[in-house]
Protein backbone atom coordinates (compact mmCIF):
# COMPACT_ATOMS: atom_id res chain seq x y z
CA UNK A 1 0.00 0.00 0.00
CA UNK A 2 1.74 3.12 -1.39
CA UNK A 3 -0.35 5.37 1.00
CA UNK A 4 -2.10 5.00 4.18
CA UNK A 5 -4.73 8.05 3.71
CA UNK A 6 -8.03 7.35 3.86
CA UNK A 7 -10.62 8.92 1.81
CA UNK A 8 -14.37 9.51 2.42
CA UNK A 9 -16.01 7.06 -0.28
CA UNK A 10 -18.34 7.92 -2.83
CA UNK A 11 -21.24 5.71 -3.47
CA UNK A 12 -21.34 1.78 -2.69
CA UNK A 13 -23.38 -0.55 -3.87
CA UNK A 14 -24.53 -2.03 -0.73
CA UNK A 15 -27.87 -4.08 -0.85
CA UNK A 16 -28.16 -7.40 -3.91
CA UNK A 17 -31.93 -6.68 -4.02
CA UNK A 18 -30.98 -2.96 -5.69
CA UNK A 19 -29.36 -4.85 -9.05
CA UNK A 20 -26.46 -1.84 -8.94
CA UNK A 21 -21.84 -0.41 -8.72
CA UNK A 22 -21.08 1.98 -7.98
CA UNK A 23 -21.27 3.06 -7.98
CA UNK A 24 -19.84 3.35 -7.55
CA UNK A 25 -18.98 1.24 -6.26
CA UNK A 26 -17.88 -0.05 -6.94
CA UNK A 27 -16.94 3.99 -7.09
CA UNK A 28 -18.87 4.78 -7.47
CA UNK A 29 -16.11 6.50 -5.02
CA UNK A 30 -18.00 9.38 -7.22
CA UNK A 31 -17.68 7.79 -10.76
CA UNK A 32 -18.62 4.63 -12.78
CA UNK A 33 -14.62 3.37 -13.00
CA UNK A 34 -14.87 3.76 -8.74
CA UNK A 35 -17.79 1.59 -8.53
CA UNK A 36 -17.14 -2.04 -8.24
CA UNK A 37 -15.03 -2.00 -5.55
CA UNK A 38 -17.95 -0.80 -3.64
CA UNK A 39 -20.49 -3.12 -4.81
CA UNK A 40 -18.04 -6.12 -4.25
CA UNK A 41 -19.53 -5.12 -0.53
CA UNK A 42 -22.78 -6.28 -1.45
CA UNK A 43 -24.95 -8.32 0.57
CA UNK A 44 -24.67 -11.98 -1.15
CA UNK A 45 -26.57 -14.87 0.10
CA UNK A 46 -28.56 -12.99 3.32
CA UNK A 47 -32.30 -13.89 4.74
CA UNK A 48 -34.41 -11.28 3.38
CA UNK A 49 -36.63 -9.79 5.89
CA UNK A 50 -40.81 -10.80 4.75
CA UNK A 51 -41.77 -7.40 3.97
CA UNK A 52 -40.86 -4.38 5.93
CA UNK A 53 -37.29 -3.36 6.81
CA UNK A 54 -33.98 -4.62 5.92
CA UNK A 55 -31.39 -3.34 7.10
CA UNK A 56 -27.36 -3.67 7.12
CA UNK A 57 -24.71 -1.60 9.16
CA UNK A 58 -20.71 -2.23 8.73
CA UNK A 59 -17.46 -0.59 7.17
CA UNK A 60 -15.06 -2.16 5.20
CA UNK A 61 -11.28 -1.10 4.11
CA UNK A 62 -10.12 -0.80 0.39
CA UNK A 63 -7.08 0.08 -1.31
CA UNK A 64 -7.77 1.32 -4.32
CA UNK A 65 -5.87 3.46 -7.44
CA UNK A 66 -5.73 7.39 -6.14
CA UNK A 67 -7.56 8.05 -9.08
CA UNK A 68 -8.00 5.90 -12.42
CA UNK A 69 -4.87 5.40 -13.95
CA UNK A 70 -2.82 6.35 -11.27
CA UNK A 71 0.35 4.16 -10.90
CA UNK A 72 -0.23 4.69 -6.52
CA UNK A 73 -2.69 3.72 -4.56
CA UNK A 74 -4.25 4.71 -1.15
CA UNK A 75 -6.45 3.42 1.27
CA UNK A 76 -9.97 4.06 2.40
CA UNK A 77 -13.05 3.94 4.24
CA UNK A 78 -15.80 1.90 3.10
CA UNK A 79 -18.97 2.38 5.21
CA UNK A 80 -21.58 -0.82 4.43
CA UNK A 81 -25.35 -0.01 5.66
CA UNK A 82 -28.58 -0.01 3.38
CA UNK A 83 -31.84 0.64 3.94
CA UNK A 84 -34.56 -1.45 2.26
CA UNK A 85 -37.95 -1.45 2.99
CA UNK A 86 -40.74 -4.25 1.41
CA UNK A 87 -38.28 -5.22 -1.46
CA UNK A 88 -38.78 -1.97 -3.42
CA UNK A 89 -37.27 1.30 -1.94
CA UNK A 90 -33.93 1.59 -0.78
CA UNK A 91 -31.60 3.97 0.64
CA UNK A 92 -28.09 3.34 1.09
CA UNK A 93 -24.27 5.18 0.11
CA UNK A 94 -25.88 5.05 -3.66
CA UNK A 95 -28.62 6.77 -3.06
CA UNK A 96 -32.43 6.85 -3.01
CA UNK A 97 -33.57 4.69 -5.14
CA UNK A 98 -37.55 2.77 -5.73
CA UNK A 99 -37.77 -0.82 -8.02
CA UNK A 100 -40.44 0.40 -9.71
CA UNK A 101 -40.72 -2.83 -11.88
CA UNK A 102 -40.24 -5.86 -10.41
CA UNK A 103 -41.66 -9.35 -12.40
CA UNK A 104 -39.94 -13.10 -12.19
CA UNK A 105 -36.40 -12.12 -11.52
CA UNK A 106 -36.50 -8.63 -13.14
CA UNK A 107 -35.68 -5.52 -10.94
CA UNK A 108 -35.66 -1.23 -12.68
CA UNK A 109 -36.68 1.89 -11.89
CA UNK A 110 -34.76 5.25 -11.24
CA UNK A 111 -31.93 6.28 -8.74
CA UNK A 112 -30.73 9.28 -7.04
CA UNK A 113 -27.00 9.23 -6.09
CA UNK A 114 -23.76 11.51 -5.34
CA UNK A 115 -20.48 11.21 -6.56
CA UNK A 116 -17.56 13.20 -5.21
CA UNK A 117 -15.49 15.13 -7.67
CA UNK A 118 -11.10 14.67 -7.92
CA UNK A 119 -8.79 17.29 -6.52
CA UNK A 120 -5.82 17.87 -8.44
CA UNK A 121 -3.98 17.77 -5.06
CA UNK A 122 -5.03 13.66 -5.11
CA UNK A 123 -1.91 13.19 -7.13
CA UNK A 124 1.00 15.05 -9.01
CA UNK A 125 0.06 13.62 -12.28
CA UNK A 126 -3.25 15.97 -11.94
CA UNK A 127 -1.46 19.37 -10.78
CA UNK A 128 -2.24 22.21 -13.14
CA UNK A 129 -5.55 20.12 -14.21
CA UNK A 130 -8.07 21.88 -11.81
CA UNK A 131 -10.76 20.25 -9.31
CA UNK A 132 -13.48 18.54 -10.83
CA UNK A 133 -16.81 19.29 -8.83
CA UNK A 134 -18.72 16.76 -7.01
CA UNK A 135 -22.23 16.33 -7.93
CA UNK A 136 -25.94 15.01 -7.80
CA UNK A 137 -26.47 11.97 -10.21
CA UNK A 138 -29.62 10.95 -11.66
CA UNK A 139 -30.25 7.52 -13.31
CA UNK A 140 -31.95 4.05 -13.97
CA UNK A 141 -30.75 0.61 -12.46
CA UNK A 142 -31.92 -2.66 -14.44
CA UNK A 143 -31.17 -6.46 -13.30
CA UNK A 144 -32.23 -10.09 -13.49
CA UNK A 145 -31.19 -12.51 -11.74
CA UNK A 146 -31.89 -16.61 -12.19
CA UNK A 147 -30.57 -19.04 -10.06
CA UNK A 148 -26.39 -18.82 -9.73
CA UNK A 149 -26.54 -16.14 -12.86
CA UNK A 150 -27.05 -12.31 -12.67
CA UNK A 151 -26.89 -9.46 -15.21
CA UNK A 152 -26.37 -5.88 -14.19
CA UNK A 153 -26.78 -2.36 -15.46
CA UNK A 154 -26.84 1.31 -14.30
CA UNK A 155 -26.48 4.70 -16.09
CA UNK A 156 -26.46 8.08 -14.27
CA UNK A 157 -26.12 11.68 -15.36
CA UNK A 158 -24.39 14.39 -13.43
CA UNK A 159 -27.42 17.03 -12.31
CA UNK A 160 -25.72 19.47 -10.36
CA UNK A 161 -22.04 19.98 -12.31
CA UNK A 162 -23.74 18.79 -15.32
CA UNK A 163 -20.66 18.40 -17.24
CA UNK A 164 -19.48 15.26 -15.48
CA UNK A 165 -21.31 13.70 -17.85
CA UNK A 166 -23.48 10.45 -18.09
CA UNK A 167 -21.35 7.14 -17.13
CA UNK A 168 -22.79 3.51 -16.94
CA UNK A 169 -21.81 -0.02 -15.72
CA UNK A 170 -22.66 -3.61 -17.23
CA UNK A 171 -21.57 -6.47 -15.21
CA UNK A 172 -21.93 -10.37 -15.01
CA UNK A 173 -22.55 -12.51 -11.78
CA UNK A 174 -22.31 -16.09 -11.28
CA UNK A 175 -22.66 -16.94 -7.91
CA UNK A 176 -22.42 -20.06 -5.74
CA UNK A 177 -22.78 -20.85 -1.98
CA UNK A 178 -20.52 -23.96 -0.24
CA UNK A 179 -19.25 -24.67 2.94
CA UNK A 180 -23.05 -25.83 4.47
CA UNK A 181 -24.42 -22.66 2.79
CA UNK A 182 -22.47 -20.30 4.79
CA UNK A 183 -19.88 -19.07 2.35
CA UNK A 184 -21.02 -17.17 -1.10
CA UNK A 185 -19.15 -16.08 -3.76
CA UNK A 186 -19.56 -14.12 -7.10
CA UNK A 187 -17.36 -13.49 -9.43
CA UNK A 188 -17.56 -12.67 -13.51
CA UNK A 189 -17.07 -9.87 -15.91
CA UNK A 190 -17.50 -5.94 -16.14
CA UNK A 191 -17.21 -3.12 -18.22
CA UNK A 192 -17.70 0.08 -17.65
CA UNK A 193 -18.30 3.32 -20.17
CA UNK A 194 -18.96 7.45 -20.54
CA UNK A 195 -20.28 9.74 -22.79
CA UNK A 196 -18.07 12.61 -24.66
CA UNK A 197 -19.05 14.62 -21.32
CA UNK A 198 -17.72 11.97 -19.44
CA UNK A 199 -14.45 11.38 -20.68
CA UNK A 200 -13.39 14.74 -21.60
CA UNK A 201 -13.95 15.63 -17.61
CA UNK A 202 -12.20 12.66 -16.12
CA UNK A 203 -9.67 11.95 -18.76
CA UNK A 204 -9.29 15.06 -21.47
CA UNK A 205 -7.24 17.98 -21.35
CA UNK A 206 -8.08 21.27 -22.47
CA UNK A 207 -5.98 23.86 -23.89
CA UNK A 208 -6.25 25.71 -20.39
CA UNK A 209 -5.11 22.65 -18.52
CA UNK A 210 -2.19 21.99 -21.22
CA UNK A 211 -1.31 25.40 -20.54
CA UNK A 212 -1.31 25.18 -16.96
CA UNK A 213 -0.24 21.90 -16.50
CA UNK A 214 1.91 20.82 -19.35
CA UNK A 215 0.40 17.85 -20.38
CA UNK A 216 -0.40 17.85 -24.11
CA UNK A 217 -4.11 19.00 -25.02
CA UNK A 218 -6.71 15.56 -25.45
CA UNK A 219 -9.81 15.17 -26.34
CA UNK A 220 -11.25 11.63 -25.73
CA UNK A 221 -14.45 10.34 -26.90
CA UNK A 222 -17.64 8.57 -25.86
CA UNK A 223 -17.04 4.63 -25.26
CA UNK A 224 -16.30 1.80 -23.41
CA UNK A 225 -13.29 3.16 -20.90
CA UNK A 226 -12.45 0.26 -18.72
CA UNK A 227 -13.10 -3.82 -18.72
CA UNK A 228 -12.22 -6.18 -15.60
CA UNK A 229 -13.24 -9.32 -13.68
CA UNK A 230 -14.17 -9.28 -10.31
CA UNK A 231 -14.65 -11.57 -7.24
CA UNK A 232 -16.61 -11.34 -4.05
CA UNK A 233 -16.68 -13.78 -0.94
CA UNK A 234 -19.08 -13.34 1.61
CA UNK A 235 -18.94 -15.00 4.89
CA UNK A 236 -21.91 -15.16 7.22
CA UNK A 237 -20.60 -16.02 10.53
CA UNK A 238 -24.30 -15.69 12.36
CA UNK A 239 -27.54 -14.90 11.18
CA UNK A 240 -26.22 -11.72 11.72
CA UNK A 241 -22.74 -11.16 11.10
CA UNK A 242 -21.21 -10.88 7.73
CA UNK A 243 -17.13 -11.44 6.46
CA UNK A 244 -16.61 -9.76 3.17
CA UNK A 245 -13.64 -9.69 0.88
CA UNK A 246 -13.06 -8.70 -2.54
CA UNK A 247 -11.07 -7.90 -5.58
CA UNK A 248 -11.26 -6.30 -9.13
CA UNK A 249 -8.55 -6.55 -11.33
CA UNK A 250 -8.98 -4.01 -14.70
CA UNK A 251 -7.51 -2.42 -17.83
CA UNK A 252 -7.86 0.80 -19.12
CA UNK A 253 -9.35 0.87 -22.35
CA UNK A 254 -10.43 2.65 -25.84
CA UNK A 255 -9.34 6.69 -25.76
CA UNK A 256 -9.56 6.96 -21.65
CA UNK A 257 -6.27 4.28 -21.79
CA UNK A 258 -4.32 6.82 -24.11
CA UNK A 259 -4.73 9.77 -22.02
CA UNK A 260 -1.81 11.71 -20.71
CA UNK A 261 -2.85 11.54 -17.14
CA UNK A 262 -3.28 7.74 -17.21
CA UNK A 263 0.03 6.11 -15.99
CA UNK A 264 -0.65 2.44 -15.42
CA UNK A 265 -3.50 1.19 -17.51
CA UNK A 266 -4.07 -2.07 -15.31
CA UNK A 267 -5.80 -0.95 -11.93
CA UNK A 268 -6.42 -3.52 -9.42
CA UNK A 269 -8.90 -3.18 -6.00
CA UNK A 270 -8.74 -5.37 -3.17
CA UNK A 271 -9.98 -4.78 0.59
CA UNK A 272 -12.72 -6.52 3.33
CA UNK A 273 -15.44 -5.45 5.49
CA UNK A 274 -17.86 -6.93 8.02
CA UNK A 275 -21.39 -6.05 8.16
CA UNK A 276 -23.89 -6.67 10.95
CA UNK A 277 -27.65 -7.61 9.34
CA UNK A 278 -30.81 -7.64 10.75
């Protein structure tokens, strides 16, 4: 672990039921690529409360890039707690958020979030580049889920510093339980991708920044930005308590991988948490 700060997160996907990270995770620690990581914190394999509320309280530990495509990392708080009431609205470090559809294994409906914005302070690669604002995020979750397999998908716009842009996450789950049903894990494939808004904010240059900061002007474009594989093992130790570990290992990809700012293409996420459910 290159550094031992710790950093409030952004968003975490923290409840199954929810079909989101990320998200952002996780990420998201305030954008899509920050995402997984925080939904590998998920609630796998739990007792769902009959009706009524569901809820989870815990904090994990992550070390994670200091910002994507940063060749050091640093490490940081992950509060775990969601709020779920009757299987349709939930409120957790994604957001506010209400399944509005719900039919044999298929979960949507619309999502209110936060992300936090990057300070060019986070690293040296970023000085001269500015602060990019945090902001209110707006968006639609979508899921099914059948037996051990799960699909994923979320897109949110920035509402408040509108030109963060929109940014989305696809992912694949296959799950299985062992160890007399105590033990889960799911692991399988992600991608993750941004409008023109998106990437020119999190991974362009202007002329001002060039200026500024040296770095040669770029101008990336809308697309698919970043492609990994995850893991997640969950533990439940008591009906109540819950182990968690995870990882994400990913690679920088179409014009976001060719930016100046981007050191080290390959970023990978590990950390734990434990979660008390009831």
């Amino acid at each position: 672990m290159n550094s031992s700060r710790i950093r409030n997160p952004g968003p975490l996907r923290a409840h199954a039921i929810v079909l989101l990270l990320t998200a952002g995770v996780m990420p998201a620690v305030g954008w899509a690529q920050q995402s997984l990581e925080d939904q590998a914190l998920e609630q796998q394999g739990l007792t769902r409360v009959t009706g009524g509320w569901d809820v989870t309280l815990g904090a994990g530990l992550a070390e994670a890039p200091e910002y994507p495509g940063a060749n050091t990392d640093h490490a940081r708080l992950a509060p775990l707690f969601s709020l779920d009431y009757d299987d349709r609205l939930f409120a957790g470090p994604l957001g506010v958020g209400v399944a509005a559809i719900r039919w044999d294994g298929f979960r949507a409906g619309p999502v209110l979030g936060f992300e936090r914005g990057r300070s060019q302070s986070d690293d040296s690669r970023l000085a001269g580049l500015g602060d990019i604002s945090a902001s209110v995020t707006a968006g639609l979750f979508a899921g099914y889920a059948r037996g051990a397999l799960g699909i994923y998908a979320t897109a949110r716009q920035a509402v408040t510093s509108t030109g963060n842009g929109l940014s989305g996450l696809l992912q694949l789950d296959v799950r299985h339980s062992f160890v007399t049903a105590r033990t889960f894990i799911a692991a399988g494939p992600d991608l993750e991708f941004g409008n023109d808004g998106f990437q020119r904010t999190w991974f362009g240059i202007s002329a001002a920044q060039s200026a500024s900061s040296g770095l040669p002007i770029y101008t990336p474009s809308a697309g698919i930005d970043r492609i990994g594989f995850h893991a997640r093992l969950t533990y439940r130790a008591s009906p109540h308590w819950l182990l968690r570990a995870f990882a994400r290992i990913s690679a920088l990809t179409g014009t976001a991988a060719q930016s100046p700012i981007v050191e080290r293409r390959a970023q990978v996420v590990m950390g734990a948490g434990v979660a008390y459910h009831f």
